[in-house]
PDB file of N, CA and C in Angstrom:
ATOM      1  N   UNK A   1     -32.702  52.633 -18.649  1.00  0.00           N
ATOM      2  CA  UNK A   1     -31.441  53.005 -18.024  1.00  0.00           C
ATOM      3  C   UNK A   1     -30.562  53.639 -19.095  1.00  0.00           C
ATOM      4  N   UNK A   2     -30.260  55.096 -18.588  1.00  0.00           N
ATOM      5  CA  UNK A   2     -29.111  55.458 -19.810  1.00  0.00           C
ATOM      6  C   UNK A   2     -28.275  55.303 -19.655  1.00  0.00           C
ATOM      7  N   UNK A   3     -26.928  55.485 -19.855  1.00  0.00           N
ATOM      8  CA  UNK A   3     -25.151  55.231 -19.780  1.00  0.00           C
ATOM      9  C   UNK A   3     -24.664  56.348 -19.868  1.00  0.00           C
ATOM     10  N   UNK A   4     -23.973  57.213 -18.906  1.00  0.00           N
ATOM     11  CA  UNK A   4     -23.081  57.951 -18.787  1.00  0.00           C
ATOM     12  C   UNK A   4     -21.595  57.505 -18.539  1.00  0.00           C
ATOM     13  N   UNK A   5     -21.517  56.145 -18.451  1.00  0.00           N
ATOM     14  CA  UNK A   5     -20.666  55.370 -19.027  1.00  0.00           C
ATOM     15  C   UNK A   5     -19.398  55.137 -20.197  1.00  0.00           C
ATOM     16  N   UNK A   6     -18.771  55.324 -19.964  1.00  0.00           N
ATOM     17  CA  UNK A   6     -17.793  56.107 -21.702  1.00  0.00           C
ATOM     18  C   UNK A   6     -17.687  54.647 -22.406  1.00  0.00           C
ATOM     19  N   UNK A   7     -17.157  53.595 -21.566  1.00  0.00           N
ATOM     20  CA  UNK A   7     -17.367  52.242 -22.405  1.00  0.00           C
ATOM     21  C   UNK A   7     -18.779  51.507 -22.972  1.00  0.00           C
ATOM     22  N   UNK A   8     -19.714  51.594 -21.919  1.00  0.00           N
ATOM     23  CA  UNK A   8     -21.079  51.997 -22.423  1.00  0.00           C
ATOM     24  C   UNK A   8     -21.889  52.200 -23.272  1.00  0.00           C
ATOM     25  N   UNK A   9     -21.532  53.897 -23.297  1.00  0.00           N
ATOM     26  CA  UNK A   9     -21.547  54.400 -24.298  1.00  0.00           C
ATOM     27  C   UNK A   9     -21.429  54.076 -25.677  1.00  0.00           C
ATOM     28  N   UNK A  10     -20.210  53.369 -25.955  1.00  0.00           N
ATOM     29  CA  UNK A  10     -19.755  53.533 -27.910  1.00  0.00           C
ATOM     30  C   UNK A  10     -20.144  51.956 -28.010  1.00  0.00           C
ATOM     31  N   UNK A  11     -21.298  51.286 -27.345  1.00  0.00           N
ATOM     32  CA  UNK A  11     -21.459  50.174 -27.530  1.00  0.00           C
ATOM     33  C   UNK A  11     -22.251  50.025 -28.834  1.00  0.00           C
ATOM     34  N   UNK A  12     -23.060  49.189 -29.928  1.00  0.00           N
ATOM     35  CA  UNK A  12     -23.676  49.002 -30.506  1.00  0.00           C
ATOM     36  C   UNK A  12     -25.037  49.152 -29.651  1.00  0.00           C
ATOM     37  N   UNK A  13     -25.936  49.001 -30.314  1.00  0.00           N
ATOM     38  CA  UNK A  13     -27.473  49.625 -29.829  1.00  0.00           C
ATOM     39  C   UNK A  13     -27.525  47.723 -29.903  1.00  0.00           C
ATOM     40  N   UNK A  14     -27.434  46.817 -31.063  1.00  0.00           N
ATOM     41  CA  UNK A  14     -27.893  45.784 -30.509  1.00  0.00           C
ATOM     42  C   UNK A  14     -26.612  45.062 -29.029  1.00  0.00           C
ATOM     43  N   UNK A  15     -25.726  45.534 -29.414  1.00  0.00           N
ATOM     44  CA  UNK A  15     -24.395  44.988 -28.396  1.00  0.00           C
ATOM     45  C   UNK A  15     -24.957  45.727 -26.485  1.00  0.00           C
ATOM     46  N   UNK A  16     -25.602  46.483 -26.565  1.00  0.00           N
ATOM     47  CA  UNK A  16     -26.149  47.166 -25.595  1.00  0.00           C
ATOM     48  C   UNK A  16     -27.096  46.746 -24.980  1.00  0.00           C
ATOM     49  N   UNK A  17     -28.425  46.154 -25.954  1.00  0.00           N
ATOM     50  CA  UNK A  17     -29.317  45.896 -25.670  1.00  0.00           C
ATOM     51  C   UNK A  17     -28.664  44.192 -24.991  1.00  0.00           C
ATOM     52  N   UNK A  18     -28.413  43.663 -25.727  1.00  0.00           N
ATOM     53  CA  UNK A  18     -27.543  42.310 -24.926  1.00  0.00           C
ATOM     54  C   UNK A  18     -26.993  42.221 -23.805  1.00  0.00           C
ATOM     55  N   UNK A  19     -26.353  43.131 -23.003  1.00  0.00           N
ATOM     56  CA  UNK A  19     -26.078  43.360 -22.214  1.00  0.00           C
ATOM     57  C   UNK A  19     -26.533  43.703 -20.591  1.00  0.00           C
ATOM     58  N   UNK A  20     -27.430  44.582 -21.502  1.00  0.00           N
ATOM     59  CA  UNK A  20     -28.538  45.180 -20.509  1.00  0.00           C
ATOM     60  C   UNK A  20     -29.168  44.732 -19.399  1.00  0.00           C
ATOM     61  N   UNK A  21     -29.478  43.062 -19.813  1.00  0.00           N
ATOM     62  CA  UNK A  21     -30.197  42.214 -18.323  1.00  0.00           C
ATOM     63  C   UNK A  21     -29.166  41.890 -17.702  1.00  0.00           C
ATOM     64  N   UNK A  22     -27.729  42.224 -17.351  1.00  0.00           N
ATOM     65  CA  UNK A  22     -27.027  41.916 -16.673  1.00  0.00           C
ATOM     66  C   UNK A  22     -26.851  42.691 -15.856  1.00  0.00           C
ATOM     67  N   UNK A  23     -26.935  44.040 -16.697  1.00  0.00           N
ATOM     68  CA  UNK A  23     -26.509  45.300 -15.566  1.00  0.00           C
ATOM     69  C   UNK A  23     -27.672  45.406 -14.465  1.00  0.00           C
ATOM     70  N   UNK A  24     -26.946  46.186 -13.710  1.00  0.00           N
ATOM     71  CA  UNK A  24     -27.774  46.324 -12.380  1.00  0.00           C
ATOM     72  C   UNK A  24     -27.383  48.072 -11.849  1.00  0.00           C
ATOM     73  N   UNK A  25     -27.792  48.416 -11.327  1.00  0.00           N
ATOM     74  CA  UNK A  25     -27.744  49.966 -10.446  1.00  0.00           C
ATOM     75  C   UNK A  25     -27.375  49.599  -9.181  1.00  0.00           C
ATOM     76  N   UNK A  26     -25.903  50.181  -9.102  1.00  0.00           N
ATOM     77  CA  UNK A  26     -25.285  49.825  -7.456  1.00  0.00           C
ATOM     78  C   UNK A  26     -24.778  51.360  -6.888  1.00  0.00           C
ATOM     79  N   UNK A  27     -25.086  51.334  -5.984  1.00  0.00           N
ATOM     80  CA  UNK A  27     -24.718  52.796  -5.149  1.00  0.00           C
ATOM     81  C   UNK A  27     -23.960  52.268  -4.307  1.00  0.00           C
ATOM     82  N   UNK A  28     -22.678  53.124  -4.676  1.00  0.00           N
ATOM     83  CA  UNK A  28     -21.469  52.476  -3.713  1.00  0.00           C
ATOM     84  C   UNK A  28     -20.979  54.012  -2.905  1.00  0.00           C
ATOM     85  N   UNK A  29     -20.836  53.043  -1.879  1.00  0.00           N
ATOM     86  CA  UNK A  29     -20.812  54.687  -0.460  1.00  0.00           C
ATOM     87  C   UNK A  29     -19.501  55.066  -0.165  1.00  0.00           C
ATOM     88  N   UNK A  30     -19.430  56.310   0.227  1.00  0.00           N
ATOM     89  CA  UNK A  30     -17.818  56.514   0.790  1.00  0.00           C
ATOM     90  C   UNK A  30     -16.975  55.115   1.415  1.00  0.00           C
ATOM     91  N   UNK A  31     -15.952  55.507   0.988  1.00  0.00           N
ATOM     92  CA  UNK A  31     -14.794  54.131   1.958  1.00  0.00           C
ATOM     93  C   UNK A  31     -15.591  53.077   1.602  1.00  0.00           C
ATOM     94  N   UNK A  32     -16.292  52.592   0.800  1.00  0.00           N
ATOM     95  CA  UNK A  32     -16.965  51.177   0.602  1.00  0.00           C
ATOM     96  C   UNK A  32     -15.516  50.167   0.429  1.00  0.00           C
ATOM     97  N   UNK A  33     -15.522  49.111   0.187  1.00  0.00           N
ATOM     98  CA  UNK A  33     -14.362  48.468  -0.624  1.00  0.00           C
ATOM     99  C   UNK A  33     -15.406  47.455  -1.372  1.00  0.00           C
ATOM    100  N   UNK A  34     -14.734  47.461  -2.699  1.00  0.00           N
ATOM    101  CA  UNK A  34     -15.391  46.770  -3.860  1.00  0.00           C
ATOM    102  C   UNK A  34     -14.987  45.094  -4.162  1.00  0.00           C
ATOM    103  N   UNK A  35     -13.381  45.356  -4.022  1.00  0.00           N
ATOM    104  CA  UNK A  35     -12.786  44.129  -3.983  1.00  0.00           C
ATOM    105  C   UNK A  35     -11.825  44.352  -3.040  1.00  0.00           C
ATOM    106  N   UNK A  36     -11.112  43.344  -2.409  1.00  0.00           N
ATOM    107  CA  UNK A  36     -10.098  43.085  -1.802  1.00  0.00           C
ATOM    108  C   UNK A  36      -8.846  42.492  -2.112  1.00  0.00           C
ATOM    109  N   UNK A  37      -7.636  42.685  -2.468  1.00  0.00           N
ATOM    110  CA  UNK A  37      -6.906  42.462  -2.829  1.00  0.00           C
ATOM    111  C   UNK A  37      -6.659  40.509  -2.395  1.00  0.00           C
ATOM    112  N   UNK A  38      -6.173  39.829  -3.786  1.00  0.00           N
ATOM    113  CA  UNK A  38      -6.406  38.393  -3.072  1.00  0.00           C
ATOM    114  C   UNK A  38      -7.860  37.717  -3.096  1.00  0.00           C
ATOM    115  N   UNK A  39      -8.473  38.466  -3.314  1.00  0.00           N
ATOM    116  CA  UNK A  39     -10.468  38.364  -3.473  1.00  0.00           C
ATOM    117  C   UNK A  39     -11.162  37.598  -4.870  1.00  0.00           C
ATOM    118  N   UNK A  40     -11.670  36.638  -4.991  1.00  0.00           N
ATOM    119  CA  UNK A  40     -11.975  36.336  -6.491  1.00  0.00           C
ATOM    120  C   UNK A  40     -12.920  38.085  -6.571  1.00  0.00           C
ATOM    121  N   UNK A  41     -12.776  38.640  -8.147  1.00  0.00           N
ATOM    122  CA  UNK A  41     -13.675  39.399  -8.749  1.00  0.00           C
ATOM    123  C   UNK A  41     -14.694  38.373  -9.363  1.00  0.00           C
ATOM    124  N   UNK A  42     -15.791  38.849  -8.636  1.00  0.00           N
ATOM    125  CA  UNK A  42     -17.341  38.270  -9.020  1.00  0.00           C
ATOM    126  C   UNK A  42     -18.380  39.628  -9.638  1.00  0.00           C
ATOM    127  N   UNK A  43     -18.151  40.610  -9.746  1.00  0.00           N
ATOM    128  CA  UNK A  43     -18.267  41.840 -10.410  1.00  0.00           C
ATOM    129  C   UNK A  43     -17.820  43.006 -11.339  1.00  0.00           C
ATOM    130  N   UNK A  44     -18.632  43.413 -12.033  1.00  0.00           N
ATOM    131  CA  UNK A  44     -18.052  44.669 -12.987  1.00  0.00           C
ATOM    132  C   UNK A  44     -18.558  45.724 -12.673  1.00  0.00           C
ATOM    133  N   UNK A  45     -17.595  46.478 -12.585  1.00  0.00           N
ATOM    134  CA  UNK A  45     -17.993  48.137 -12.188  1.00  0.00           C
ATOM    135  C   UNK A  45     -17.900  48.204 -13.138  1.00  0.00           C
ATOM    136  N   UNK A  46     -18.922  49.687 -13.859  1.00  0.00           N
ATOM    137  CA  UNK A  46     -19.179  50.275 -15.100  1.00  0.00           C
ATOM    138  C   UNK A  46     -19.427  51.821 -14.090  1.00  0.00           C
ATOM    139  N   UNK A  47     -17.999  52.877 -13.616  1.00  0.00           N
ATOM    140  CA  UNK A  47     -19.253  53.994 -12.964  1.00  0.00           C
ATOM    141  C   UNK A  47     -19.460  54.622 -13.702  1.00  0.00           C
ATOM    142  N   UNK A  48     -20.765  54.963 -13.351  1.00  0.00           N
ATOM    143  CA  UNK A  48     -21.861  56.563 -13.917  1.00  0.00           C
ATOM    144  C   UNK A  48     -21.361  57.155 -13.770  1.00  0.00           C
ATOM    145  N   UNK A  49     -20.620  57.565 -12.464  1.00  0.00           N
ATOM    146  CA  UNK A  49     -20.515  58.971 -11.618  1.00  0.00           C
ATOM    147  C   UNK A  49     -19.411  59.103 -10.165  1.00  0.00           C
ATOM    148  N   UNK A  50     -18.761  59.661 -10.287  1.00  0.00           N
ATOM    149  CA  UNK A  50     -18.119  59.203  -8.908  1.00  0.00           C
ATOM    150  C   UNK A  50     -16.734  58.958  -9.667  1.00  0.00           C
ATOM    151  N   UNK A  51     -16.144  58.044  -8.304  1.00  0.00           N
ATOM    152  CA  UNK A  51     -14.977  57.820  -8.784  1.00  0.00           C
ATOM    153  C   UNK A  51     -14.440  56.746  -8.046  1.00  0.00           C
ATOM    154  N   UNK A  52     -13.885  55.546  -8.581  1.00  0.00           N
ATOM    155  CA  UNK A  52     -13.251  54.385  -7.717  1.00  0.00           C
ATOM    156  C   UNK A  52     -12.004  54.757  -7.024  1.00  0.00           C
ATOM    157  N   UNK A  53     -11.047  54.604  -6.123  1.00  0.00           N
ATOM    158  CA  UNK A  53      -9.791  54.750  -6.743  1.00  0.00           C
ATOM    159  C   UNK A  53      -9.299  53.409  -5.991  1.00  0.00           C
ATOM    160  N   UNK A  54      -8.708  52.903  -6.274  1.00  0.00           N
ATOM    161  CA  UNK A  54      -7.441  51.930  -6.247  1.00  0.00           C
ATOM    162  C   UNK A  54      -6.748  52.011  -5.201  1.00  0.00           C
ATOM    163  N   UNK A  55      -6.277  51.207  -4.488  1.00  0.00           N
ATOM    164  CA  UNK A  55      -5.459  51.750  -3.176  1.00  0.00           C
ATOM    165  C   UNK A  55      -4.759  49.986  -2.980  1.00  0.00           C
ATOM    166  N   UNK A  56      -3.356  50.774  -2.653  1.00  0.00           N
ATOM    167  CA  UNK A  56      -2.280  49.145  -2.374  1.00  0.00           C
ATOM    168  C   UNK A  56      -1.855  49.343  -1.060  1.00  0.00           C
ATOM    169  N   UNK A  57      -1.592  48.389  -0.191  1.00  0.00           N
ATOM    170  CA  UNK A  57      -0.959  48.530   0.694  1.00  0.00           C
ATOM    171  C   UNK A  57       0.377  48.637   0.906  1.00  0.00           C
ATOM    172  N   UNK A  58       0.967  49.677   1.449  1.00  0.00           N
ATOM    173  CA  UNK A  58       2.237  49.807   1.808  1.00  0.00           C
ATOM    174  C   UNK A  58       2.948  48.666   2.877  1.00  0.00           C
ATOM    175  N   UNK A  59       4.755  48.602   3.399  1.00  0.00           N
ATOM    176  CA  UNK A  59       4.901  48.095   4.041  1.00  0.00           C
ATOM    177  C   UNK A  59       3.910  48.287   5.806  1.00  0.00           C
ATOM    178  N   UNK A  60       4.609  49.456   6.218  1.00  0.00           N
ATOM    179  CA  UNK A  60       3.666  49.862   7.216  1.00  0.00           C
ATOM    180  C   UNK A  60       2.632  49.675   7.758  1.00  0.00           C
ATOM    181  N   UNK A  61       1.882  49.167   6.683  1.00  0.00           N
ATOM    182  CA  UNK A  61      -0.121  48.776   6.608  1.00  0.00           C
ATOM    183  C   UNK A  61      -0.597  50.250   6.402  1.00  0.00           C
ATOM    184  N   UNK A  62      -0.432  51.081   5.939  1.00  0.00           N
ATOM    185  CA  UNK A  62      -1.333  52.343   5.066  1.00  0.00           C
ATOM    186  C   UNK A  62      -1.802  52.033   3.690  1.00  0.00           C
ATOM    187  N   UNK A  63      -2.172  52.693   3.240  1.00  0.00           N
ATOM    188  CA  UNK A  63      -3.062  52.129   1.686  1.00  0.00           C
ATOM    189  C   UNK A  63      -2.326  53.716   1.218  1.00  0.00           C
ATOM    190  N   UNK A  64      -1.730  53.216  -0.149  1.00  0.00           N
ATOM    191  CA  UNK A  64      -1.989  54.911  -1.005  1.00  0.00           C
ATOM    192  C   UNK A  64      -2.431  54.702  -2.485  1.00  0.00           C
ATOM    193  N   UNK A  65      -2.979  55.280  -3.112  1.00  0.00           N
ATOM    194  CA  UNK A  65      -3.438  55.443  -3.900  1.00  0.00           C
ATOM    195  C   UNK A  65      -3.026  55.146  -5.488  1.00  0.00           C
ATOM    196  N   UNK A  66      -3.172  54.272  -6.156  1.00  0.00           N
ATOM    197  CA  UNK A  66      -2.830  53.870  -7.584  1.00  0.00           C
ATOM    198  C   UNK A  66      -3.195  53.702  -8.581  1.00  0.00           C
ATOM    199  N   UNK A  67      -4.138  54.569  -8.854  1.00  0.00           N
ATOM    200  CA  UNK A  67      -5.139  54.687  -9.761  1.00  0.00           C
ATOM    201  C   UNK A  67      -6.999  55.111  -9.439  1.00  0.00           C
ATOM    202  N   UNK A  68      -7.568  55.755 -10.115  1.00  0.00           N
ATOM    203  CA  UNK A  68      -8.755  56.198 -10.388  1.00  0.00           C
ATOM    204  C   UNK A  68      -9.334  56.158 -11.784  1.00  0.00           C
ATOM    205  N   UNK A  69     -10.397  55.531 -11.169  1.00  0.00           N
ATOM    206  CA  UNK A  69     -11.197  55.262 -12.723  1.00  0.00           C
ATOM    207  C   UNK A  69     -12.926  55.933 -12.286  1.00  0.00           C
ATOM    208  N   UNK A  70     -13.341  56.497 -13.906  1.00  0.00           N
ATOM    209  CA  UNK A  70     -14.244  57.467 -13.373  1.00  0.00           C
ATOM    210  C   UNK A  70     -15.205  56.771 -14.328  1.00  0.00           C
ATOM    211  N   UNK A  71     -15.847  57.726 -14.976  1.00  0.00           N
ATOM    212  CA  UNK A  71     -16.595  57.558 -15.822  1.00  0.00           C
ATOM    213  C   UNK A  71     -16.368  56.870 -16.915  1.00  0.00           C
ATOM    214  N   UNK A  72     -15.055  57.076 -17.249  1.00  0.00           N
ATOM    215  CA  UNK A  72     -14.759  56.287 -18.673  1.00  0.00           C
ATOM    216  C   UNK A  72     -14.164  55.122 -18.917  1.00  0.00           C
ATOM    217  N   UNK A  73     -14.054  54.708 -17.683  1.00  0.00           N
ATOM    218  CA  UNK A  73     -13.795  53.028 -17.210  1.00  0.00           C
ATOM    219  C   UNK A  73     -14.255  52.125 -16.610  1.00  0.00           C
ATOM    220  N   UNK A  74     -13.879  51.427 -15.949  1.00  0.00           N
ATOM    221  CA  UNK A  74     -14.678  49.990 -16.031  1.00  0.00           C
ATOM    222  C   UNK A  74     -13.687  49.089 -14.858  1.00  0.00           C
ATOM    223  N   UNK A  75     -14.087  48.990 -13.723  1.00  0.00           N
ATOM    224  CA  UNK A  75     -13.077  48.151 -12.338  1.00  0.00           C
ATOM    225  C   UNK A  75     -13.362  46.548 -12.931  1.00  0.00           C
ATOM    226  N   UNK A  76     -12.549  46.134 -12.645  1.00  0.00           N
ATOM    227  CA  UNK A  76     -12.694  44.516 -12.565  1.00  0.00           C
ATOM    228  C   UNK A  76     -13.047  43.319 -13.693  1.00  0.00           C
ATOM    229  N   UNK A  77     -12.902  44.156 -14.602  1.00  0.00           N
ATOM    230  CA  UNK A  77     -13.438  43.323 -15.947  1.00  0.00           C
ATOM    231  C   UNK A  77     -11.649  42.760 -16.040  1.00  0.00           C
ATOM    232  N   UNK A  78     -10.700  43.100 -16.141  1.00  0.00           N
ATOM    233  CA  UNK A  78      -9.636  41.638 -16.392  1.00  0.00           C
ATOM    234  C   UNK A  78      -9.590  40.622 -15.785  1.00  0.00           C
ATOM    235  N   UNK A  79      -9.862  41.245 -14.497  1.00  0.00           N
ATOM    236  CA  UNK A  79      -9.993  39.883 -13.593  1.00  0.00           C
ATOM    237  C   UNK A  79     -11.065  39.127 -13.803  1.00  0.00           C
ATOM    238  N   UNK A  80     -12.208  39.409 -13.854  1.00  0.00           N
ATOM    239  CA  UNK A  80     -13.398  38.354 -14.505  1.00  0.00           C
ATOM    240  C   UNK A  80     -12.979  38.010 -15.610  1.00  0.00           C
ATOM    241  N   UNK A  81     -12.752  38.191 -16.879  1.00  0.00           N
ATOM    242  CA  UNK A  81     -11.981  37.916 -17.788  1.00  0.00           C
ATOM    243  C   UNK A  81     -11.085  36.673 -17.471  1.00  0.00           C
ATOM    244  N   UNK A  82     -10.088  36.998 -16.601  1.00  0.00           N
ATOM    245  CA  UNK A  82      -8.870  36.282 -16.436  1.00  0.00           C
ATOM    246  C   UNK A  82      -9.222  35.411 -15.762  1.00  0.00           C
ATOM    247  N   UNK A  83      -9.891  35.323 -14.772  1.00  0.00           N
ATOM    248  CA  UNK A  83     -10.456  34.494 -13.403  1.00  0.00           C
ATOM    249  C   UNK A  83      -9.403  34.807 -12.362  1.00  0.00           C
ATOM    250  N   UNK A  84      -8.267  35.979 -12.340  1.00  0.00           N
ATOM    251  CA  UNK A  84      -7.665  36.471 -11.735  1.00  0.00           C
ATOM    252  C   UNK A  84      -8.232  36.797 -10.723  1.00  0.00           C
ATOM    253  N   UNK A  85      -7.285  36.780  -9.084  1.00  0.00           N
ATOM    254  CA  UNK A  85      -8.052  37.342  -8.218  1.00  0.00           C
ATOM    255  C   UNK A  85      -7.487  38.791  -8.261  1.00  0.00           C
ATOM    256  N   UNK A  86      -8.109  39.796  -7.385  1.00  0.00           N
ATOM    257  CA  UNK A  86      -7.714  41.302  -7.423  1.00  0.00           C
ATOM    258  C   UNK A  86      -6.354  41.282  -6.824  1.00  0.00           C
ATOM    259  N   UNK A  87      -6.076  42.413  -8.091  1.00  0.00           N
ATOM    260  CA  UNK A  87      -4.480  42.781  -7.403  1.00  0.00           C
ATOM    261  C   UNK A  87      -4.485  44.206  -6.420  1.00  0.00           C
ATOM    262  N   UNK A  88      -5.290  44.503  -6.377  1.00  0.00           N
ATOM    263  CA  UNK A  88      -5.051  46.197  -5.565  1.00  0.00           C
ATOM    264  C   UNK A  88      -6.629  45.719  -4.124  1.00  0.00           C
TER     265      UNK A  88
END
């Protein structure tokens, strides 16, 4: 598996290799939702390709948009970290 990954990427070759049996290959589809706001995070996005974006709910109940993370970031690692549940 290679890393087009930007965090990934500048890992150490042994810091990488450590890692490695954790990762997994997830294909995430249009309009998927990853987490839910209020949701324990039980996952790390690392994307290849594509693009997450972030979405909060307004009063109204519409969602708009508050961020995108692409290639060179990484969804949900504070909250696993933190044991935080998702804020967006």
């Amino acid at each position: 598996m290679s890393f087009t990954n930007h965090m990934l990427r500048v890992l150490s070759a042994p810091s990488a290799e450590a890692l490695r049996p954790w990762l997994e290959p997830v294909v995430i589809k249009p309009d998927q939702v990853v987490y839910r706001m209020g949701d324990p995070v039980e996952h790390v996005y690392f994307v290849q390709s594509g693009l997450l974006c972030r979405l909060a709910l307004i009063e109204d109940g519409r969602s708009v948009g508050v961020g995108v993370i692409g290639r060179e970031g990484v969804a949900g690692a504070t909250n696993v970290l933190s044991r935080h549940p998702s804020y967006h």
